[in-house]
Structures are given as C-alpha cells and as structure tokens.
PDB file of N, CA and C in Angstrom:
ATOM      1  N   UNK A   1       0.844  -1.184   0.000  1.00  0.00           N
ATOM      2  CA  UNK A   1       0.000   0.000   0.000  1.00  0.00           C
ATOM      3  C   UNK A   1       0.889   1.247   0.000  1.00  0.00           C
ATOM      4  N   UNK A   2       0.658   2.153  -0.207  1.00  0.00           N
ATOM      5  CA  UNK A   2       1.103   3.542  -0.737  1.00  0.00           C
ATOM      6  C   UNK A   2       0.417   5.054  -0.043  1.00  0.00           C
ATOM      7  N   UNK A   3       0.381   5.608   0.746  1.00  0.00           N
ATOM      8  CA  UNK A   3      -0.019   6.329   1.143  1.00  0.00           C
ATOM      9  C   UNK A   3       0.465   7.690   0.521  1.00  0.00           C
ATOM     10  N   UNK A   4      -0.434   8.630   0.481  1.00  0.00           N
ATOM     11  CA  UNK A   4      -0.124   9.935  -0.734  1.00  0.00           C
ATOM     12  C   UNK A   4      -0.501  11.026   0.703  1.00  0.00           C
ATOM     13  N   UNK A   5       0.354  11.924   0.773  1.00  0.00           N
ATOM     14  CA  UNK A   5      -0.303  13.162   1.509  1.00  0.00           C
ATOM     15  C   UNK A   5       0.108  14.448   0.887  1.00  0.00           C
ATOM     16  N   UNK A   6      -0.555  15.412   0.664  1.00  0.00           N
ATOM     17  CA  UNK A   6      -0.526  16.841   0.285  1.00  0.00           C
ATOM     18  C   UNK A   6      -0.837  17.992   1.165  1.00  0.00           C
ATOM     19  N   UNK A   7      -0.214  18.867   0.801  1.00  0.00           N
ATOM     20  CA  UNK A   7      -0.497  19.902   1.841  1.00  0.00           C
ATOM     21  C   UNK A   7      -1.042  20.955   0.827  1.00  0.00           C
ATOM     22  N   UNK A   8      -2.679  20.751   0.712  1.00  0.00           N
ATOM     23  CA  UNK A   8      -2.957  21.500  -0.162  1.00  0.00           C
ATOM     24  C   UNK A   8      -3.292  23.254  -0.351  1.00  0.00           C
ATOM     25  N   UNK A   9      -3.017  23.635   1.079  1.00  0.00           N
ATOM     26  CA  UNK A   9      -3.189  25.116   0.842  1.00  0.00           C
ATOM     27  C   UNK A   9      -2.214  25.954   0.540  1.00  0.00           C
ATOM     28  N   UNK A  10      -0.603  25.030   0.312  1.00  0.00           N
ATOM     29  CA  UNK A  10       0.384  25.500  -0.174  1.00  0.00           C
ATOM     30  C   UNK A  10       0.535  25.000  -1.742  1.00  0.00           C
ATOM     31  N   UNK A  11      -0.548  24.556  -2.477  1.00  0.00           N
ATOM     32  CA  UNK A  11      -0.069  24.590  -4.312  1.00  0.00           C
ATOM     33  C   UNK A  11      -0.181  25.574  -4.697  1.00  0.00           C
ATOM     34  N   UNK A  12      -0.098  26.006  -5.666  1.00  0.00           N
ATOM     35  CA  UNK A  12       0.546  27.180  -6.542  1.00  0.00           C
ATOM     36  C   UNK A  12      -0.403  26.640  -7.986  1.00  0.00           C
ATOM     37  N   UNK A  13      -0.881  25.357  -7.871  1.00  0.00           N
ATOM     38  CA  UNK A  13      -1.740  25.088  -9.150  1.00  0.00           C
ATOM     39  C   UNK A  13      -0.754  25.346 -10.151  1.00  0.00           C
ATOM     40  N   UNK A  14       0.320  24.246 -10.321  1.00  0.00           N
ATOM     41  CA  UNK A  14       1.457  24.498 -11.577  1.00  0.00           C
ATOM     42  C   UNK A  14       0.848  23.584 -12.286  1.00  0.00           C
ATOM     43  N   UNK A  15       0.136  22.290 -12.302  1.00  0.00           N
ATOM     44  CA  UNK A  15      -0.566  20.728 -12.767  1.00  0.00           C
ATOM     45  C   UNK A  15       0.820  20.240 -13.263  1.00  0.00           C
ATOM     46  N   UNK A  16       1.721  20.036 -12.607  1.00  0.00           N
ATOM     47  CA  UNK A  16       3.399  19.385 -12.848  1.00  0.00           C
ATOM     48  C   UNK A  16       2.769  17.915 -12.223  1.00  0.00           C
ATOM     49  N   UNK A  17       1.642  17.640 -10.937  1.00  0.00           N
ATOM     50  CA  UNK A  17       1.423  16.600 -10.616  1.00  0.00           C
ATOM     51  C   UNK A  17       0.624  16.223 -11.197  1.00  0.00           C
ATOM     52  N   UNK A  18      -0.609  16.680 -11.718  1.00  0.00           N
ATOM     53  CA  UNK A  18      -1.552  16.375 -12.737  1.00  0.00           C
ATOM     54  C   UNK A  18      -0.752  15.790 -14.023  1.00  0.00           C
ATOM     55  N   UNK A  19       0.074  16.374 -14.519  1.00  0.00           N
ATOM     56  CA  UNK A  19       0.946  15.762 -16.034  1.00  0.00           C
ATOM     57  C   UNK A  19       1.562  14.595 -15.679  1.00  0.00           C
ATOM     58  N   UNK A  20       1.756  14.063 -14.290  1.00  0.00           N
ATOM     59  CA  UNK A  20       2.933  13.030 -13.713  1.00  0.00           C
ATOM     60  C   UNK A  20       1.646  11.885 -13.728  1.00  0.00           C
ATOM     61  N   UNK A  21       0.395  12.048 -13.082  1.00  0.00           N
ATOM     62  CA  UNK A  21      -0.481  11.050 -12.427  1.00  0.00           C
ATOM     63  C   UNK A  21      -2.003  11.376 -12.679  1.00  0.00           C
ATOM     64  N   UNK A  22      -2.310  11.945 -14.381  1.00  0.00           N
ATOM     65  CA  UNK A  22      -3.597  12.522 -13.984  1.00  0.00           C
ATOM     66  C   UNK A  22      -4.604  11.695 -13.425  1.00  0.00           C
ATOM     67  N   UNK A  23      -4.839  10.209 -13.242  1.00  0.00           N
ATOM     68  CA  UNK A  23      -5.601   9.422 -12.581  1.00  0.00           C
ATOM     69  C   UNK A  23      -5.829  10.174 -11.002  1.00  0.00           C
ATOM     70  N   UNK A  24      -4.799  10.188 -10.290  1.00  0.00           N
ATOM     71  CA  UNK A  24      -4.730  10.510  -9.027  1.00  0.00           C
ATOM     72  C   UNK A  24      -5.241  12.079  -8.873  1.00  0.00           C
ATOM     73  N   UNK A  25      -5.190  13.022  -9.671  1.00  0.00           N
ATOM     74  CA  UNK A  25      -4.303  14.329  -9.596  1.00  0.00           C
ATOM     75  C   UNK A  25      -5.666  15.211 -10.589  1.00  0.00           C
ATOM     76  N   UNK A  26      -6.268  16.234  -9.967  1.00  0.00           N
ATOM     77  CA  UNK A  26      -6.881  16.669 -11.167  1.00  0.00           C
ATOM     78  C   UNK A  26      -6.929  18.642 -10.349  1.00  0.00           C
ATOM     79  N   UNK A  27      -6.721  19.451 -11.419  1.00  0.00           N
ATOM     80  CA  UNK A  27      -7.096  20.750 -11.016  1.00  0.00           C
ATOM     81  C   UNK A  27      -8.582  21.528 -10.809  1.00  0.00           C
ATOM     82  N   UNK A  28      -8.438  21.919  -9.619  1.00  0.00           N
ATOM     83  CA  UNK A  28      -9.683  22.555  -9.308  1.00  0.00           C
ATOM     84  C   UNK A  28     -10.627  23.566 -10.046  1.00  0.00           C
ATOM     85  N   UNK A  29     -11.653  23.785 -10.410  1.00  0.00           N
ATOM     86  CA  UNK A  29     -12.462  24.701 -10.946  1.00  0.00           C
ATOM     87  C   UNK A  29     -12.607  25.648 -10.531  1.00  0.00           C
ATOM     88  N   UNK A  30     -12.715  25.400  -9.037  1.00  0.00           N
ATOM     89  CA  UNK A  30     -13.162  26.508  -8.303  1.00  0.00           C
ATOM     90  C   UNK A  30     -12.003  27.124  -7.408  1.00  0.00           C
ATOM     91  N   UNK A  31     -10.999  26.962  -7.444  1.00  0.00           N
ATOM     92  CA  UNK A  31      -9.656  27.567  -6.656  1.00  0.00           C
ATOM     93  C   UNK A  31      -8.203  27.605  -7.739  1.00  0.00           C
ATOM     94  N   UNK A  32      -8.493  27.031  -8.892  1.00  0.00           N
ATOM     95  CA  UNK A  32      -7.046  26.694  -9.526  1.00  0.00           C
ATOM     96  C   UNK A  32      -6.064  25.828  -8.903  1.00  0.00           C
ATOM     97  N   UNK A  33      -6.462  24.800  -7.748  1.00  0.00           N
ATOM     98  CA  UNK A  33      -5.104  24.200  -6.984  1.00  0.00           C
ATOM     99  C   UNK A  33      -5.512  22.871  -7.656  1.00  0.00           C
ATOM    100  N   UNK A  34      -4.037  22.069  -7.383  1.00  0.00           N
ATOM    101  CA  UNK A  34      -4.229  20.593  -7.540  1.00  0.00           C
ATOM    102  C   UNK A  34      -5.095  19.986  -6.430  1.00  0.00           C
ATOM    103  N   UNK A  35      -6.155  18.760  -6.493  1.00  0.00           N
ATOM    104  CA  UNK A  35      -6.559  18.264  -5.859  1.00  0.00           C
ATOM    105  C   UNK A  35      -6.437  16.678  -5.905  1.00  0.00           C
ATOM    106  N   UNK A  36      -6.112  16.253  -4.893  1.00  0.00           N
ATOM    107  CA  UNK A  36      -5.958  14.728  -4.599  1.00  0.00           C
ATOM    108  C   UNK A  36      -7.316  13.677  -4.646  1.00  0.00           C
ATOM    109  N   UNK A  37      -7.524  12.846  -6.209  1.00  0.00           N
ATOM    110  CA  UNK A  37      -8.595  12.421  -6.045  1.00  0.00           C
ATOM    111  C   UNK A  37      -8.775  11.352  -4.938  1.00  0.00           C
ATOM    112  N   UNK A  38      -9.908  11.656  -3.905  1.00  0.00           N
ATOM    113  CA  UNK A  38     -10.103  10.602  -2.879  1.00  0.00           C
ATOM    114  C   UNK A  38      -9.844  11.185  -1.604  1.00  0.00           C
ATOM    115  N   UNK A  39      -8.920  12.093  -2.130  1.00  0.00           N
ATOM    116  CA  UNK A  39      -8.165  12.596  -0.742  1.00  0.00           C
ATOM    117  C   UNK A  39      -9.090  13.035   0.659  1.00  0.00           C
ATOM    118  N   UNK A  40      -8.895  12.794   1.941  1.00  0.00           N
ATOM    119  CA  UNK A  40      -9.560  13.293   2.560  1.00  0.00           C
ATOM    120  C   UNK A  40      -8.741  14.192   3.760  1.00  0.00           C
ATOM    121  N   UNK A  41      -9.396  15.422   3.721  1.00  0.00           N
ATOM    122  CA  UNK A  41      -8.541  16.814   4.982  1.00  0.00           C
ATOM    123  C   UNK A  41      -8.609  16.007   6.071  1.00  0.00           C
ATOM    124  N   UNK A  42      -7.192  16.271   6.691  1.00  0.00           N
ATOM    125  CA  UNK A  42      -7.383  16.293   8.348  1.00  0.00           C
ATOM    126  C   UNK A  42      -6.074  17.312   8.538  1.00  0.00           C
ATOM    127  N   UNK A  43      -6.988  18.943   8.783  1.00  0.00           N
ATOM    128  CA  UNK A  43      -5.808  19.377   9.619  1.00  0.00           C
ATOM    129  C   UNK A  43      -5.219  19.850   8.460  1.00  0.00           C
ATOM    130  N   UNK A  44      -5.420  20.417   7.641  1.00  0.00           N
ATOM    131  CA  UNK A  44      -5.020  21.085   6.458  1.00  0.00           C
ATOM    132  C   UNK A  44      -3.795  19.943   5.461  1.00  0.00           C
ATOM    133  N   UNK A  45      -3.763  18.794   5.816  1.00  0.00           N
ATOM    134  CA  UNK A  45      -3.516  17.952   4.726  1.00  0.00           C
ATOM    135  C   UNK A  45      -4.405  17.027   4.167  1.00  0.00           C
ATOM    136  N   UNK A  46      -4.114  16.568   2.957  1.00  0.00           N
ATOM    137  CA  UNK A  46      -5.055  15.827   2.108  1.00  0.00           C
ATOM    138  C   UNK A  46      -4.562  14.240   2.199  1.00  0.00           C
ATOM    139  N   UNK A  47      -4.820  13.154   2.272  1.00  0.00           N
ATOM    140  CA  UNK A  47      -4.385  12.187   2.194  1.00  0.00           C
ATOM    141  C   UNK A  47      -5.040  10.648   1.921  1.00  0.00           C
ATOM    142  N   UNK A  48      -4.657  10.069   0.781  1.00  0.00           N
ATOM    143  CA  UNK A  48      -5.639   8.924   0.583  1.00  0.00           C
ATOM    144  C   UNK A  48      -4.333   7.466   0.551  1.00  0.00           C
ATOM    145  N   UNK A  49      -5.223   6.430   0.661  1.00  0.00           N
ATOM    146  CA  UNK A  49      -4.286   4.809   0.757  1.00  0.00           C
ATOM    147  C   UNK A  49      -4.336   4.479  -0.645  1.00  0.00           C
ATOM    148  N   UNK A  50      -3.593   3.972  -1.216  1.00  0.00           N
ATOM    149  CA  UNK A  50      -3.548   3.492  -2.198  1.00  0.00           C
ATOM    150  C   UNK A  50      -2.736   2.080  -2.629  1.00  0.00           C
ATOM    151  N   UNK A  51      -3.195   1.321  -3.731  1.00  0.00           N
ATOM    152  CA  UNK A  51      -2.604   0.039  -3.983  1.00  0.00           C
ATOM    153  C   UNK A  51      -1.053   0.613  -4.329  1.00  0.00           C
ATOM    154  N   UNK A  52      -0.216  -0.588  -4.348  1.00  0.00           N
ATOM    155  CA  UNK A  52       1.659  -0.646  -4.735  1.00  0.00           C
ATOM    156  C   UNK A  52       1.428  -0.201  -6.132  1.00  0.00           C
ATOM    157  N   UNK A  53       0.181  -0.409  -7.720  1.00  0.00           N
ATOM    158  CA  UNK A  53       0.247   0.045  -8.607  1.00  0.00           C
ATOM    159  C   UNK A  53       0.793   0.914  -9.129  1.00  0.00           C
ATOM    160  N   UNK A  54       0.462   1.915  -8.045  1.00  0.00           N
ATOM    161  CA  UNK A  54       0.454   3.594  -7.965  1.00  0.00           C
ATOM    162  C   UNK A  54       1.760   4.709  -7.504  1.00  0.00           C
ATOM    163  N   UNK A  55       2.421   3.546  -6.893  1.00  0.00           N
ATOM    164  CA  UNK A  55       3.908   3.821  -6.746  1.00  0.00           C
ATOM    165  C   UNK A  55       4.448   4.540  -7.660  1.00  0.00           C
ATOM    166  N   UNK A  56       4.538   4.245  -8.545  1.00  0.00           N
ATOM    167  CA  UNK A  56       6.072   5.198  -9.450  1.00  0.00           C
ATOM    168  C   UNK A  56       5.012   6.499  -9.808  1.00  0.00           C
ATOM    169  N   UNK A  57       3.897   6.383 -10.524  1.00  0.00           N
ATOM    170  CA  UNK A  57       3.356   7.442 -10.804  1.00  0.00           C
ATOM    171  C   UNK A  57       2.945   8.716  -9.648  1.00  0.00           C
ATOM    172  N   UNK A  58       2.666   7.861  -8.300  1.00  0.00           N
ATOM    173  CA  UNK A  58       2.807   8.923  -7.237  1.00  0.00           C
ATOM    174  C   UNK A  58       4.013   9.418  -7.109  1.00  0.00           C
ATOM    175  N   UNK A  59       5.050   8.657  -7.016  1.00  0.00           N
ATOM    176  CA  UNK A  59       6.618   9.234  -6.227  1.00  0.00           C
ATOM    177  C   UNK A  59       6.700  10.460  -8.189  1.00  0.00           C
ATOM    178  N   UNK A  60       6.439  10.080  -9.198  1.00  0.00           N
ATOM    179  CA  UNK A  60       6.845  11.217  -9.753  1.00  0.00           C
ATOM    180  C   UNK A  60       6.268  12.411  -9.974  1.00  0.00           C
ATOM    181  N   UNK A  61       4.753  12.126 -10.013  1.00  0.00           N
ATOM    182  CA  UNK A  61       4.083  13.453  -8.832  1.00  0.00           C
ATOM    183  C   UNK A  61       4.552  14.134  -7.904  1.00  0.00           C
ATOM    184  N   UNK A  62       4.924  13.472  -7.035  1.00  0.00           N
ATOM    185  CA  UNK A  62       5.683  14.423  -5.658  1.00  0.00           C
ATOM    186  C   UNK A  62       7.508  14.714  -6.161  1.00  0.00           C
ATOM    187  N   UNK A  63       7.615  14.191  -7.336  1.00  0.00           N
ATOM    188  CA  UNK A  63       8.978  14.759  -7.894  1.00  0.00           C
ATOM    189  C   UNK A  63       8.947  15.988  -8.084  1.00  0.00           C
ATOM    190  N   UNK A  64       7.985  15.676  -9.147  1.00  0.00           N
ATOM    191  CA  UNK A  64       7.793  17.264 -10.169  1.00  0.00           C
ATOM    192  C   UNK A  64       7.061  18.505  -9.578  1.00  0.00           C
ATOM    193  N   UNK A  65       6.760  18.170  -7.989  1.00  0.00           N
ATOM    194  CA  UNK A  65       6.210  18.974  -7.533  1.00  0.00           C
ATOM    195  C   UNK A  65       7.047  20.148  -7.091  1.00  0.00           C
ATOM    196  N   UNK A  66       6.795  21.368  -7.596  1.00  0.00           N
ATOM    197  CA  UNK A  66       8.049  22.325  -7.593  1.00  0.00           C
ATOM    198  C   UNK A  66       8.102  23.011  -5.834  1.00  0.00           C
ATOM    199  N   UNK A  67       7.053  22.713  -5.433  1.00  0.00           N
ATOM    200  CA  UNK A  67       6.962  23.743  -4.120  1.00  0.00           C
ATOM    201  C   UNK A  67       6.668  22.299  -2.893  1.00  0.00           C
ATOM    202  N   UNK A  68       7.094  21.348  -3.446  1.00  0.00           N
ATOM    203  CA  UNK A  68       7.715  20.172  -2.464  1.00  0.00           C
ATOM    204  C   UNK A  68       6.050  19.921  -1.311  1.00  0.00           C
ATOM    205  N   UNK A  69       5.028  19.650  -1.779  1.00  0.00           N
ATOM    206  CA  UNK A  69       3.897  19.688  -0.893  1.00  0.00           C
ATOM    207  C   UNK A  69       2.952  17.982  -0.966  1.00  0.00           C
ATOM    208  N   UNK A  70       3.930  17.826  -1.592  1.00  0.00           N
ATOM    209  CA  UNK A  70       3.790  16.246  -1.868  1.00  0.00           C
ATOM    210  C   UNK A  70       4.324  15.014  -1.273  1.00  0.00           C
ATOM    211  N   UNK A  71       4.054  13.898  -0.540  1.00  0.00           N
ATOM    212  CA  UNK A  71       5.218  13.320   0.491  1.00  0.00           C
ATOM    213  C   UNK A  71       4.263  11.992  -0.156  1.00  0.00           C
ATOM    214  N   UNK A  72       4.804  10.829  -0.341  1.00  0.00           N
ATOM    215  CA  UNK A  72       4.828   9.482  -0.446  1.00  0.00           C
ATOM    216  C   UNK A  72       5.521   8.329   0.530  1.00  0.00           C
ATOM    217  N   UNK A  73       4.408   7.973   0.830  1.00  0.00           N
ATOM    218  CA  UNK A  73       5.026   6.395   1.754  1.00  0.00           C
ATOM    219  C   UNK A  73       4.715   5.606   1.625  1.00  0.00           C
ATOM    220  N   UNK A  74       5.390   4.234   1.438  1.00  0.00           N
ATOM    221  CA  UNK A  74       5.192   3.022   1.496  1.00  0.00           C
ATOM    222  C   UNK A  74       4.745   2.755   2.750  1.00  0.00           C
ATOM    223  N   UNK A  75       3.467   2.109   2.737  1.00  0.00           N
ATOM    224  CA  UNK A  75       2.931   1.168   4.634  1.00  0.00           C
ATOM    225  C   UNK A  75       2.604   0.065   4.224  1.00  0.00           C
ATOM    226  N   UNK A  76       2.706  -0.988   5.280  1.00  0.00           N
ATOM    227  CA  UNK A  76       2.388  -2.441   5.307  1.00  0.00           C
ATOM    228  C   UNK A  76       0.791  -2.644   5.297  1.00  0.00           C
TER     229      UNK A  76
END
C-alpha cells in the first residue's frame, strides 16, 4: 500500500502533478489548486491509501512537484 499526503493550501496550481499522475491528480475549478482524487482533509492535509500500482506514478508526482507539498510512503 502507498499512502499519498498533500499539503494542499500550499499549491501554486502548476498541474506538474496532474501531467505526472492525472488518474490521481486533477485541477480545481473553483480555486485553480491541484486536488488529490479521494483525498480526505485532516488538519489542512489531504491524504488517501492506495494500492503498490500507484507507486512510481505517485513518487513522480511528488517529484515534479516544484513547491515540495507532496510526500509518499510506502505502509504495510
């Protein structure tokens, strides 16, 4: 499993993670920011579980993320 967290009141809405993972990753209508599909707030981060699939396309999401608001972990 794969855990994704964002800290979404710091994007800048560049879609550098959207171009990496648009499955996961889509820009807002109503704010211009990236949003984490699934994701759910606690505490001003966004964060959803995800299958091992999703691995490389998350970690290069949180690559290309220029303002570093992106964190990936592997959990058991």
């Amino acid at each position: 499993m794969v855990r994704i967290i964002q800290q979404r009141g710091k994007c800048i809405g560049c879609n550098a993670c959207v171009e990496a993972d648009a499955f996961r990753w889509r820009i807002s209508r109503h704010d211009g920011k990236c949003t984490l599909v699934h994701g759910v707030e606690k505490k001003g981060f966004f964060g959803v579980v995800v299958g091992d699939e999703e691995l490389e396309s998350s970690l290069a999401a949180a690559h290309n993320c220029p303002v570093n608001i992106i964190k990936v972990q592997k959990v058991s």
